[in-house]
N, C-alpha and C. Protein backbone atom coordinates (compact mmCIF):
# COMPACT_ATOMS: atom_id res chain seq x y z
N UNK A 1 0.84 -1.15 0.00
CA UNK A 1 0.00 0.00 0.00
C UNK A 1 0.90 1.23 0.00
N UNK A 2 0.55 1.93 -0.70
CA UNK A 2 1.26 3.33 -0.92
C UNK A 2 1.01 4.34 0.17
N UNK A 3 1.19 5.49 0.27
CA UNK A 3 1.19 6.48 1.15
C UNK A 3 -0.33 6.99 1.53
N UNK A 4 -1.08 6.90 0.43
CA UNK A 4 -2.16 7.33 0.56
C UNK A 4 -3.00 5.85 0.89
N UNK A 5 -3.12 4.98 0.77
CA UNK A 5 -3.42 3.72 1.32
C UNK A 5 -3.60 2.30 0.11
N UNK A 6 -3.70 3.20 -0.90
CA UNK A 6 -3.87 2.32 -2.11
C UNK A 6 -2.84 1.45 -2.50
N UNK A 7 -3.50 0.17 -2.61
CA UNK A 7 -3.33 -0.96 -2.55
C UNK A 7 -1.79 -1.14 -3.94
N UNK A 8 -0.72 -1.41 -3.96
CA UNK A 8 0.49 -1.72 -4.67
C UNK A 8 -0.01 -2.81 -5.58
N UNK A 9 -0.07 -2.92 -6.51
CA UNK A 9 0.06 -4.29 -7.43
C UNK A 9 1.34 -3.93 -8.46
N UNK A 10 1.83 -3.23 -8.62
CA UNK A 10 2.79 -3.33 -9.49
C UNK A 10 4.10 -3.63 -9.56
N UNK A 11 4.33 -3.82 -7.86
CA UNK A 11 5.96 -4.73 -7.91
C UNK A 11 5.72 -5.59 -8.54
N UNK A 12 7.34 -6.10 -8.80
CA UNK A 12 8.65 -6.90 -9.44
C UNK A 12 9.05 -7.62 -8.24
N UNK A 13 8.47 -9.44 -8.93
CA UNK A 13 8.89 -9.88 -7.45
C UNK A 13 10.58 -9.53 -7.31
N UNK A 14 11.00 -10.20 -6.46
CA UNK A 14 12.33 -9.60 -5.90
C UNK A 14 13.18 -10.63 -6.24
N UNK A 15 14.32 -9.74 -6.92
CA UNK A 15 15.56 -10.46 -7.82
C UNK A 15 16.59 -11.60 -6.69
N UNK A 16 16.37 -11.44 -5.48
CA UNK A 16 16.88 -12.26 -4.52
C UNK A 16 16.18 -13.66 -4.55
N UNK A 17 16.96 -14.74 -5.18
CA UNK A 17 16.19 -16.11 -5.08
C UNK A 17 15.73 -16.42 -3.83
N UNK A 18 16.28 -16.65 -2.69
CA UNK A 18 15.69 -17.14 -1.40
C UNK A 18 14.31 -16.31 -1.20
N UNK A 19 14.77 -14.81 -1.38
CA UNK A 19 13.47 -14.35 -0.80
C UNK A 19 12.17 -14.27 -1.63
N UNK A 20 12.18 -14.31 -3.00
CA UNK A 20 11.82 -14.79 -4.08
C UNK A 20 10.90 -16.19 -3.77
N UNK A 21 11.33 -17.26 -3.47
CA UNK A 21 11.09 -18.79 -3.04
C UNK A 21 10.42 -18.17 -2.01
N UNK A 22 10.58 -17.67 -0.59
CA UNK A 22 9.57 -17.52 0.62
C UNK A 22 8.77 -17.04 -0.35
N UNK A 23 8.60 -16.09 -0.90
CA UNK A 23 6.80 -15.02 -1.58
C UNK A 23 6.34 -16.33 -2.11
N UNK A 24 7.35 -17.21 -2.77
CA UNK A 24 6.27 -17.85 -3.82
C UNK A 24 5.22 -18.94 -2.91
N UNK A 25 6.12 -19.10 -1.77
CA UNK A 25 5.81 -20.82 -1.33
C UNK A 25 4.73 -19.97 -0.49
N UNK A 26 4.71 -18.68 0.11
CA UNK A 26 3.36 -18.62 0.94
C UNK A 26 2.39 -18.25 -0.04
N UNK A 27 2.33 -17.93 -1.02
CA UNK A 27 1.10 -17.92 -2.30
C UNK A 27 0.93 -19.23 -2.18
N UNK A 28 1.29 -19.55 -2.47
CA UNK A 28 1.32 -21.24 -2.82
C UNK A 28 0.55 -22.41 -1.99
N UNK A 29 0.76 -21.90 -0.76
CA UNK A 29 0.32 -22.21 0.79
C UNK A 29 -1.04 -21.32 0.82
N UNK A 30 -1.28 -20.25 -0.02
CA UNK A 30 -2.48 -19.64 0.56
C UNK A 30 -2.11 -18.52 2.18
N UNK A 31 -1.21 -18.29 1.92
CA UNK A 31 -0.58 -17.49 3.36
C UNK A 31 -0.83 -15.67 3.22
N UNK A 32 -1.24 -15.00 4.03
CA UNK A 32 -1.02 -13.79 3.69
C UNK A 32 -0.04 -13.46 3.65
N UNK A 33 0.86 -12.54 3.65
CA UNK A 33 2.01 -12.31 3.71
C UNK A 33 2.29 -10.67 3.97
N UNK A 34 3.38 -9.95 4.16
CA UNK A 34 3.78 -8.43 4.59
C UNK A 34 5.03 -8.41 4.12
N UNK A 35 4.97 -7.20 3.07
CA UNK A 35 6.04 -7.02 2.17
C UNK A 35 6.77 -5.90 2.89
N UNK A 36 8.03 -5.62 2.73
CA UNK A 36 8.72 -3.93 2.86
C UNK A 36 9.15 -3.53 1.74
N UNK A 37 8.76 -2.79 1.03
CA UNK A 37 9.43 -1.87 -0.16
C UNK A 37 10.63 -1.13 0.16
N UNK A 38 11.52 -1.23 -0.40
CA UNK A 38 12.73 0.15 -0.59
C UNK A 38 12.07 0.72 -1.89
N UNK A 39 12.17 1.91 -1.16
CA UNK A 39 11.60 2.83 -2.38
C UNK A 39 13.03 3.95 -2.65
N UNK A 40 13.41 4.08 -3.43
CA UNK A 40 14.26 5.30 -3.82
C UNK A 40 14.30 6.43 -5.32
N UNK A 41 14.23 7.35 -5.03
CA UNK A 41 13.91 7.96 -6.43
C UNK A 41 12.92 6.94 -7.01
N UNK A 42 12.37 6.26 -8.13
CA UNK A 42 11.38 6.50 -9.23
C UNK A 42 11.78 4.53 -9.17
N UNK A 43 12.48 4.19 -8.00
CA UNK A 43 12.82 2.62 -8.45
C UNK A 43 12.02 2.28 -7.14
N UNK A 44 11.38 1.14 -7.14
CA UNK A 44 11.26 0.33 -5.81
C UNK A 44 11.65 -1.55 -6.14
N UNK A 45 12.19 -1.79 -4.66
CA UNK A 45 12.25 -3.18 -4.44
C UNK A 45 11.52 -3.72 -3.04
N UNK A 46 11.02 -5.11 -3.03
CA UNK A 46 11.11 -5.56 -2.19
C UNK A 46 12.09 -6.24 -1.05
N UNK A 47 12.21 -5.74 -0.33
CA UNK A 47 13.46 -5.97 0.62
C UNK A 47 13.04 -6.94 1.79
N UNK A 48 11.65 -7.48 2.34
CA UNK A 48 11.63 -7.99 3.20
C UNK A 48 10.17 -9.21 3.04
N UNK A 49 9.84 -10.12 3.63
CA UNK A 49 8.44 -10.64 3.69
C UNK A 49 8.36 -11.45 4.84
N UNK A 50 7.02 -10.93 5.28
CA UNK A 50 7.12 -12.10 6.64
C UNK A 50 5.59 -12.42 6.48
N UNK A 51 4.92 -13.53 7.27
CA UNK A 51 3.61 -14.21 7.26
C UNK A 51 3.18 -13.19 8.03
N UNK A 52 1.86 -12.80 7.51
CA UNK A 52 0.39 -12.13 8.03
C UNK A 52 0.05 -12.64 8.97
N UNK A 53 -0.01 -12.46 10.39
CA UNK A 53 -1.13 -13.40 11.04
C UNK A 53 -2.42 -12.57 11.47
N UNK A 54 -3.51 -13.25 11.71
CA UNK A 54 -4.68 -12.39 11.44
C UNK A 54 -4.94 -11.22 12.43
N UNK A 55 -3.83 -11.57 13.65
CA UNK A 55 -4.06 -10.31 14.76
C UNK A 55 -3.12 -9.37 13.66
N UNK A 56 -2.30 -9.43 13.09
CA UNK A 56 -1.35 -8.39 12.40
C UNK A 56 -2.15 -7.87 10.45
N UNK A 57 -2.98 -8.54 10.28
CA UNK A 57 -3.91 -8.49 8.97
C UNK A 57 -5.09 -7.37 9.70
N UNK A 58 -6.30 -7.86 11.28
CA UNK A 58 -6.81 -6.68 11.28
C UNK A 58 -6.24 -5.59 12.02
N UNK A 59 -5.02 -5.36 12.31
CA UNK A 59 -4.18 -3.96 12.61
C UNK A 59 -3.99 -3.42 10.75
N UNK A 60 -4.09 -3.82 10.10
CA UNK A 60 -3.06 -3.34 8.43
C UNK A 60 -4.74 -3.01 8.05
N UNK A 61 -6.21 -3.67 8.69
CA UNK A 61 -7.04 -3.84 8.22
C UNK A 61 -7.34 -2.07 8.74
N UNK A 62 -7.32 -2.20 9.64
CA UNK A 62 -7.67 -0.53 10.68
C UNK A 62 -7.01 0.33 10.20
N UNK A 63 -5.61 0.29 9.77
CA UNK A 63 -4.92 1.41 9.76
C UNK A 63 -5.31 1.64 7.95
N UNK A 64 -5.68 0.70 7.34
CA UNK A 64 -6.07 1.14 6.05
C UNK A 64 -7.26 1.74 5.46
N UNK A 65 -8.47 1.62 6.37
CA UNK A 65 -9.49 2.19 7.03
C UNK A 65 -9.29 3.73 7.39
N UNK A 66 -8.70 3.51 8.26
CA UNK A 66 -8.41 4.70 9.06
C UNK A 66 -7.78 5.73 8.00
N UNK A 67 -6.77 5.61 6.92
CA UNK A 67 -6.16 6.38 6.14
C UNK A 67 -7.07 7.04 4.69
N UNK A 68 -7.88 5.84 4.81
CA UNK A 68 -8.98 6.01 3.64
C UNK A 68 -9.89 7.01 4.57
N UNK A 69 -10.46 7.17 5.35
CA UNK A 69 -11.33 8.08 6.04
C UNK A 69 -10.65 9.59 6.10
N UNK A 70 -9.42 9.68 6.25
CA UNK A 70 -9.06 10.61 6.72
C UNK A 70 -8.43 11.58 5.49
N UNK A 71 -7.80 10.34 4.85
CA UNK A 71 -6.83 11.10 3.31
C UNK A 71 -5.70 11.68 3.61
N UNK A 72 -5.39 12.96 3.16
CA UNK A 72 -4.52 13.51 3.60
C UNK A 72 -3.59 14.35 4.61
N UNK A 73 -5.11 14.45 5.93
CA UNK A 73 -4.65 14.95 6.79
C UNK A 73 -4.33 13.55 7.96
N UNK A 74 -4.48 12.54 7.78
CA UNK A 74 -4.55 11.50 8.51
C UNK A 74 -2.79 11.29 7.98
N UNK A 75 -2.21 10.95 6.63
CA UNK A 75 -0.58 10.85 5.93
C UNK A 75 0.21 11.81 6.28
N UNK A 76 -0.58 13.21 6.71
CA UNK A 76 0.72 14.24 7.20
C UNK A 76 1.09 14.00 8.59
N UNK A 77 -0.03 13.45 9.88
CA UNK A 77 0.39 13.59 11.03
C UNK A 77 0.76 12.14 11.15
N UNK A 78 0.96 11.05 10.55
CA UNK A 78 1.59 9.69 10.33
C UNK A 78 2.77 10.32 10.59
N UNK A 79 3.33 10.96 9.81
CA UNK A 79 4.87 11.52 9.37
C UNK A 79 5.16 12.18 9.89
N UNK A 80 4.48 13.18 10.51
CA UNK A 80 4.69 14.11 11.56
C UNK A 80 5.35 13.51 13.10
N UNK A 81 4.70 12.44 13.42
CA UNK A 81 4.64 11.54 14.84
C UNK A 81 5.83 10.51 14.25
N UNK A 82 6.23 10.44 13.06
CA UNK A 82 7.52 9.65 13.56
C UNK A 82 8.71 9.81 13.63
């Protein structure tokens, strides 16, 4: 999910075989999963993935909620507070 909350589909899985193999095998498994992007200038990668579990799916569920309600004044004080 991007800054504003909308949902990413356009990564490139990630050129790292191992970590590459984890994304595939929890698709595969039916697993949710939690990506980290490196984002820099106009490139992004995936740099990290770990399993979803459903107490950590409805926290991502709230806070994506919560960003959609609010828009842009909800993304400035995100950034502000960290």
């Amino acid at each position: 999910m991007d800054d504003a909350g909308t949902e990413k589909s356009d990564l490139q899985l990630p050129k790292d075989d191992e970590l590459r193999a984890q994304m595939e095998q929890m698709f595969e498994d039916g697993k949710d999963c939690v990506v980290t992007v490196l984002a820099v200038s106009s490139s992004e990668a995936i740099v990290r993935v770990c399993r979803c579990f459903p107490s950590m799916r409805l926290l991502l569920d709230s806070y994506l909620t919560l960003v959609q309600a609010m828009g842009e004044e909800c993304i400035n004080a995100i950034k502000e507070s960290s």
